[in-house]
C-alpha atoms as a PDB file:
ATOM      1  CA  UNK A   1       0.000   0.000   0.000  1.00  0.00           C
ATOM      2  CA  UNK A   2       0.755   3.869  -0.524  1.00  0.00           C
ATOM      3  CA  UNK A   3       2.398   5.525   2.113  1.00  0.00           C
ATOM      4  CA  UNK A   4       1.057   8.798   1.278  1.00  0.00           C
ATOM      5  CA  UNK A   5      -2.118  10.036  -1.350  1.00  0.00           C
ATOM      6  CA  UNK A   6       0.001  11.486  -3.862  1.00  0.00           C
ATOM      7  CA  UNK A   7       2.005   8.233  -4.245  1.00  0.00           C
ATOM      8  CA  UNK A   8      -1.340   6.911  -5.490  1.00  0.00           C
ATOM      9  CA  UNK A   9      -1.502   9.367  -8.279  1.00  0.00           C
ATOM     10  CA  UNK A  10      -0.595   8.348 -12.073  1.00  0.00           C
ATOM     11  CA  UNK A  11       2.776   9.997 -13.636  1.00  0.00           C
ATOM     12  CA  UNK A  12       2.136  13.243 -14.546  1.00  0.00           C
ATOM     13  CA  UNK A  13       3.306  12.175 -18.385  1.00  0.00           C
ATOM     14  CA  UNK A  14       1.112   9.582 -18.650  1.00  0.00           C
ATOM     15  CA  UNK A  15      -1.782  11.931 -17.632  1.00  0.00           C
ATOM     16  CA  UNK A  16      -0.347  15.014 -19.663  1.00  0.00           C
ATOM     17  CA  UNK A  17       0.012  12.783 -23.078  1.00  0.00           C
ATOM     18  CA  UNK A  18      -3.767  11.425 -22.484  1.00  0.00           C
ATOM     19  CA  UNK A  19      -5.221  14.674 -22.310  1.00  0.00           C
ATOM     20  CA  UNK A  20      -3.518  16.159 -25.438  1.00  0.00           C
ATOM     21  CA  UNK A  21      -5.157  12.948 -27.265  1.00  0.00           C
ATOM     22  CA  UNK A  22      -8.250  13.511 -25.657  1.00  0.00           C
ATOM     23  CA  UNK A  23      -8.239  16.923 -26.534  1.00  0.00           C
ATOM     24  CA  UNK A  24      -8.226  19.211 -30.479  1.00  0.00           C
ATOM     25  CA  UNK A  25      -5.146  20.736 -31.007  1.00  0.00           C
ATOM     26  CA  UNK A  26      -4.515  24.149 -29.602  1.00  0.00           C
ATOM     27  CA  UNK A  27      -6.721  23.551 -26.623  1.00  0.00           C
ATOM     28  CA  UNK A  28      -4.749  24.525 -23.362  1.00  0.00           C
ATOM     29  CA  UNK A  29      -5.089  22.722 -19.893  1.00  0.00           C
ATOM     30  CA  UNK A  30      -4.271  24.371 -16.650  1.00  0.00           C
ATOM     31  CA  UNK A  31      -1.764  22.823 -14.227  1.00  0.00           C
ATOM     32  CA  UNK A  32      -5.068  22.307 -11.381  1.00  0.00           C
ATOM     33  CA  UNK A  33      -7.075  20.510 -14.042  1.00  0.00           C
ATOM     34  CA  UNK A  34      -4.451  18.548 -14.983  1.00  0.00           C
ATOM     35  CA  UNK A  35      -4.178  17.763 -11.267  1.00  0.00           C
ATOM     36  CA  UNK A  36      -7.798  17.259 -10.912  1.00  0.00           C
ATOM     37  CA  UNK A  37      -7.814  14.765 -13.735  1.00  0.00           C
ATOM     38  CA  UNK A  38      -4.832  13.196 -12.418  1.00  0.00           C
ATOM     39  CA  UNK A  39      -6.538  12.730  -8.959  1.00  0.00           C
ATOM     40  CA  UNK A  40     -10.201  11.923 -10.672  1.00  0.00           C
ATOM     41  CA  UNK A  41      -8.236   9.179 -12.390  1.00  0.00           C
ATOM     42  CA  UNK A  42      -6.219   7.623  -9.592  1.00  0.00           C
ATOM     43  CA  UNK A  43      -9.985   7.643  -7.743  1.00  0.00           C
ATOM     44  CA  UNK A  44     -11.279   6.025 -10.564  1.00  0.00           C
ATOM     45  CA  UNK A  45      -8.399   3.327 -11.013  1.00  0.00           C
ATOM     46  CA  UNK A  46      -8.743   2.589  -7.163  1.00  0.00           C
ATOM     47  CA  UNK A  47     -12.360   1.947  -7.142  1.00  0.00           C
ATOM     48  CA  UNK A  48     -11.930  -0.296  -9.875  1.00  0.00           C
ATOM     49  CA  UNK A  49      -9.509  -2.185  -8.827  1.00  0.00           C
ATOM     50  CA  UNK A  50     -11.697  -2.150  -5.409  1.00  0.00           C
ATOM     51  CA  UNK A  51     -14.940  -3.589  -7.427  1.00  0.00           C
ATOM     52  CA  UNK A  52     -13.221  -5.948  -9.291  1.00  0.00           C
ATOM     53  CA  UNK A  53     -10.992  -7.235  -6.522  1.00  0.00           C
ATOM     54  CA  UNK A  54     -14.700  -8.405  -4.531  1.00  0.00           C
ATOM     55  CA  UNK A  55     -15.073 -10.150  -8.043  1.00  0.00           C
ATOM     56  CA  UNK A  56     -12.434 -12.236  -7.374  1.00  0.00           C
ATOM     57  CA  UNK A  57     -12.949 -12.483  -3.719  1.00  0.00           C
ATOM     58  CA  UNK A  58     -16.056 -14.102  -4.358  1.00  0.00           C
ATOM     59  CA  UNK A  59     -14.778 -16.211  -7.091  1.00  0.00           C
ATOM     60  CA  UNK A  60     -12.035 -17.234  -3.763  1.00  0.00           C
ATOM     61  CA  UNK A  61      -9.326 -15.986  -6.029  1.00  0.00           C
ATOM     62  CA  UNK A  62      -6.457 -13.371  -5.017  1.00  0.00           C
ATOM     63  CA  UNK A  63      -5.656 -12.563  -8.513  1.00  0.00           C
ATOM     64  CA  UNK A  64      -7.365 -10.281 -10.532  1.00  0.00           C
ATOM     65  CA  UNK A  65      -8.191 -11.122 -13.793  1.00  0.00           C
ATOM     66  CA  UNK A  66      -9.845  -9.418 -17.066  1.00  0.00           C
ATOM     67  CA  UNK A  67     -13.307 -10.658 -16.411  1.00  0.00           C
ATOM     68  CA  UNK A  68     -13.320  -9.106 -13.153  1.00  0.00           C
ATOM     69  CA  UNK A  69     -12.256  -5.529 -14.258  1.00  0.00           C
ATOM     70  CA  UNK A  70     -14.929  -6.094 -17.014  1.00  0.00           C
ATOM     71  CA  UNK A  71     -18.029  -6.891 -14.342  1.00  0.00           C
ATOM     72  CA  UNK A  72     -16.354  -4.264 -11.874  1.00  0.00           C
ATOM     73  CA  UNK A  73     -17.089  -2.011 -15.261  1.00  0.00           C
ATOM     74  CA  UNK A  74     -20.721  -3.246 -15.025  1.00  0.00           C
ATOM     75  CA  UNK A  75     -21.303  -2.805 -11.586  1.00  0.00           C
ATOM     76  CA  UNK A  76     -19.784   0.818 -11.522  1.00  0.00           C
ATOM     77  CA  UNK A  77     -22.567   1.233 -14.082  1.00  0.00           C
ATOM     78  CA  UNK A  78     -19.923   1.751 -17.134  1.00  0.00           C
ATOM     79  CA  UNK A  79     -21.485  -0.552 -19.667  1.00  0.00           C
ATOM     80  CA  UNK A  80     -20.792   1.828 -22.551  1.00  0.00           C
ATOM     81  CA  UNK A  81     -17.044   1.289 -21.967  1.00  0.00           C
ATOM     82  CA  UNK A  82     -17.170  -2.544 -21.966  1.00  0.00           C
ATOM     83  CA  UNK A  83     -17.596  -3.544 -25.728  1.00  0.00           C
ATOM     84  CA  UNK A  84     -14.238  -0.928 -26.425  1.00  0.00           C
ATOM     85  CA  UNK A  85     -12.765  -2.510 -23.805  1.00  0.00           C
ATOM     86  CA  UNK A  86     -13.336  -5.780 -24.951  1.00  0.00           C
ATOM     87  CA  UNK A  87     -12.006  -5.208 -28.076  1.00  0.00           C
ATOM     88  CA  UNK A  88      -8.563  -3.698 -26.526  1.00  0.00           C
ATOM     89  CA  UNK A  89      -8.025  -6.578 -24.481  1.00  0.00           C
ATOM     90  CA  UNK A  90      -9.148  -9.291 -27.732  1.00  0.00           C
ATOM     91  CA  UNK A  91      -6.388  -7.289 -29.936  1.00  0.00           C
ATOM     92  CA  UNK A  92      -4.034  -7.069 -27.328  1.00  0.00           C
ATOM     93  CA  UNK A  93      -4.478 -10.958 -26.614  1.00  0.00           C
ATOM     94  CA  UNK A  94      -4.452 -11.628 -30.606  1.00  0.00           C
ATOM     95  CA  UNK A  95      -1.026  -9.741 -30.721  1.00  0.00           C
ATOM     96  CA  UNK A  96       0.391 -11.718 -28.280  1.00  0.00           C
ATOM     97  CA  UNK A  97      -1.000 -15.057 -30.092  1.00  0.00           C
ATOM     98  CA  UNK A  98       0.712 -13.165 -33.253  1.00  0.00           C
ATOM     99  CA  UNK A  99       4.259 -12.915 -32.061  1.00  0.00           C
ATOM    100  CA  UNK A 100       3.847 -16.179 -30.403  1.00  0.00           C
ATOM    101  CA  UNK A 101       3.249 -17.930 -33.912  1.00  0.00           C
ATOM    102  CA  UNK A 102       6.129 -15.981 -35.418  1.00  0.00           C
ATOM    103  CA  UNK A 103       8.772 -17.297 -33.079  1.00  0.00           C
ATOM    104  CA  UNK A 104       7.025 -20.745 -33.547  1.00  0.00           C
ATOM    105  CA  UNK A 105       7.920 -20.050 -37.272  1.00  0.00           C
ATOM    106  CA  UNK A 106      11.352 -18.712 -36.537  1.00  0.00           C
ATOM    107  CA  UNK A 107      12.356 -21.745 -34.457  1.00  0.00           C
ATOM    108  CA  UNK A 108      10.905 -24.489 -36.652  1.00  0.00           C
ATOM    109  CA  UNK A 109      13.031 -22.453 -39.576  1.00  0.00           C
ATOM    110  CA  UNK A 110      16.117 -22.831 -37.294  1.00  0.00           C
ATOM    111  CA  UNK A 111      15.393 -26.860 -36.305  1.00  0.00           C
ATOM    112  CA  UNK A 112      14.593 -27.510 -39.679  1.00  0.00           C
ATOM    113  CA  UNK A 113      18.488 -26.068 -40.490  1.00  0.00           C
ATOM    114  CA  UNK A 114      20.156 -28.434 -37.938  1.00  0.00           C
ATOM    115  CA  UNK A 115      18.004 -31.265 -38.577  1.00  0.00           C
ATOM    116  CA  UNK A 116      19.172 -31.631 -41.804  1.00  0.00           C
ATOM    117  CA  UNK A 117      21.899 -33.770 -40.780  1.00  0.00           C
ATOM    118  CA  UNK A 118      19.520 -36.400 -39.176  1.00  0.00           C
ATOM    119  CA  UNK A 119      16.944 -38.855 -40.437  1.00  0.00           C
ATOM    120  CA  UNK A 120      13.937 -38.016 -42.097  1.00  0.00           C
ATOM    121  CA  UNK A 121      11.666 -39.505 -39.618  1.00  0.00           C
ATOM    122  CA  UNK A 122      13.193 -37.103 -35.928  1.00  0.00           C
ATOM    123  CA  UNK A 123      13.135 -34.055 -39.052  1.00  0.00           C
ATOM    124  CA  UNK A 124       9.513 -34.908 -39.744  1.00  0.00           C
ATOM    125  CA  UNK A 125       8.579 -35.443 -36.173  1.00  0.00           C
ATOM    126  CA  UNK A 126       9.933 -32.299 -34.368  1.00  0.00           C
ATOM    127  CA  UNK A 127       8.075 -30.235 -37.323  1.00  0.00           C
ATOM    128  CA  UNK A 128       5.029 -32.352 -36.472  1.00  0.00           C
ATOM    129  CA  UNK A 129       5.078 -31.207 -33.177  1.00  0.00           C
ATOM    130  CA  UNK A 130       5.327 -27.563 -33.894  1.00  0.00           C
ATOM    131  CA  UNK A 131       3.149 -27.680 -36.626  1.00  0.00           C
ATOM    132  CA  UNK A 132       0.505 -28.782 -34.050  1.00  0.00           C
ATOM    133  CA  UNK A 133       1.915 -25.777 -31.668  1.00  0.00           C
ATOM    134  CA  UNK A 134       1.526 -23.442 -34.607  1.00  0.00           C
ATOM    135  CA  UNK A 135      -2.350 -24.996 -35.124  1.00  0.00           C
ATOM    136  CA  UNK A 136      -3.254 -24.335 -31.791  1.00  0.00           C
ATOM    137  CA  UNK A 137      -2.431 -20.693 -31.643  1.00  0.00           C
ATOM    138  CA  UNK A 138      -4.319 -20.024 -34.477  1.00  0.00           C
ATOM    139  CA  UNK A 139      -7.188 -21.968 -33.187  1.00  0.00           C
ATOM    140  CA  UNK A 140      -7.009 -20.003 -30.314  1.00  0.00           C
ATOM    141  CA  UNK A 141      -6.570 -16.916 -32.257  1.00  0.00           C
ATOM    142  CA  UNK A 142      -9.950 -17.850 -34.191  1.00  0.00           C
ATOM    143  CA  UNK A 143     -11.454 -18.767 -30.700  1.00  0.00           C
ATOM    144  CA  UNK A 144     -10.901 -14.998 -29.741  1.00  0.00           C
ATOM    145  CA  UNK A 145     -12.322 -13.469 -32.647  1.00  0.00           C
ATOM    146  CA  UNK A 146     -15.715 -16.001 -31.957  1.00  0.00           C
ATOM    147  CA  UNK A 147     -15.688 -14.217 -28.550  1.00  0.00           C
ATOM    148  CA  UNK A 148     -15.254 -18.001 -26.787  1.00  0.00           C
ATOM    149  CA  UNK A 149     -12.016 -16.779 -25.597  1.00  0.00           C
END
């Protein structure tokens, strides 16, 4: 835990940079509303963490997880945000899947290059194996995009 209230507060560059792209160029924000927003948002980020924490509480889990910051989002009566937010956390999770299958790629490449030397059958089998890898995170990937991920 904090020590003191203005340890709770988010970096003043992180606030700063999402208030310019909130904002139309040229528009100017004072130094106390950018305080105010900074406080307003570490309020915010608290009592969500706060809701969705019970979620998992009453799941008897001590880790947070998406689907409990999504119903904390419902609870706190934010239902417009939850379909964006959805969609953030499906792309994020598809990028990950994304770079995941390219270094499945990039290492079968590499095996395939020292294999060469041995028989056909340990060559075939090890790119079997992450073939199937490589199957399954697209699977997955196709899962997500279903919305049964």
């Amino acid at each position: 835990m904090a020590e003191r209230p203005e340890d709770l507060n988010l970096p003043n560059a992180v606030i700063t940079r999402i208030i310019k792209e909130a904002l139309p160029d040229g528009v100017n924000v004072s130094k106390e509303a950018r305080r105010a927003i900074s406080q307003a948002a570490s309020v915010f980020v608290l009592y969500a963490t706060s809701c969705a924490n019970n979620f998992a509480m009453k799941a008897k889990r001590k880790t947070l997880n998406a689907g409990d910051v999504l119903a904390a989002m419902e609870e706190m009566e934010f239902e417009r945000f939850l379909e964006p937010l959805r969609e953030a956390l499906e792309g994020e999770t598809l990028k990950i899947l994304s770079a995941f299958k390219d270094i499945l790629i990039n290492e079968q490449a590499r095996l395939s290059g020292r294999i060469e030397e041995k028989s056909e059958n340990v060559k075939s089998a090890a790119s079997g194996c992450i073939s199937v890898v490589l199957k399954t995170a697209e699977l997955s990937a196709e899962l997500i995009k279903l919305g049964a991920g």
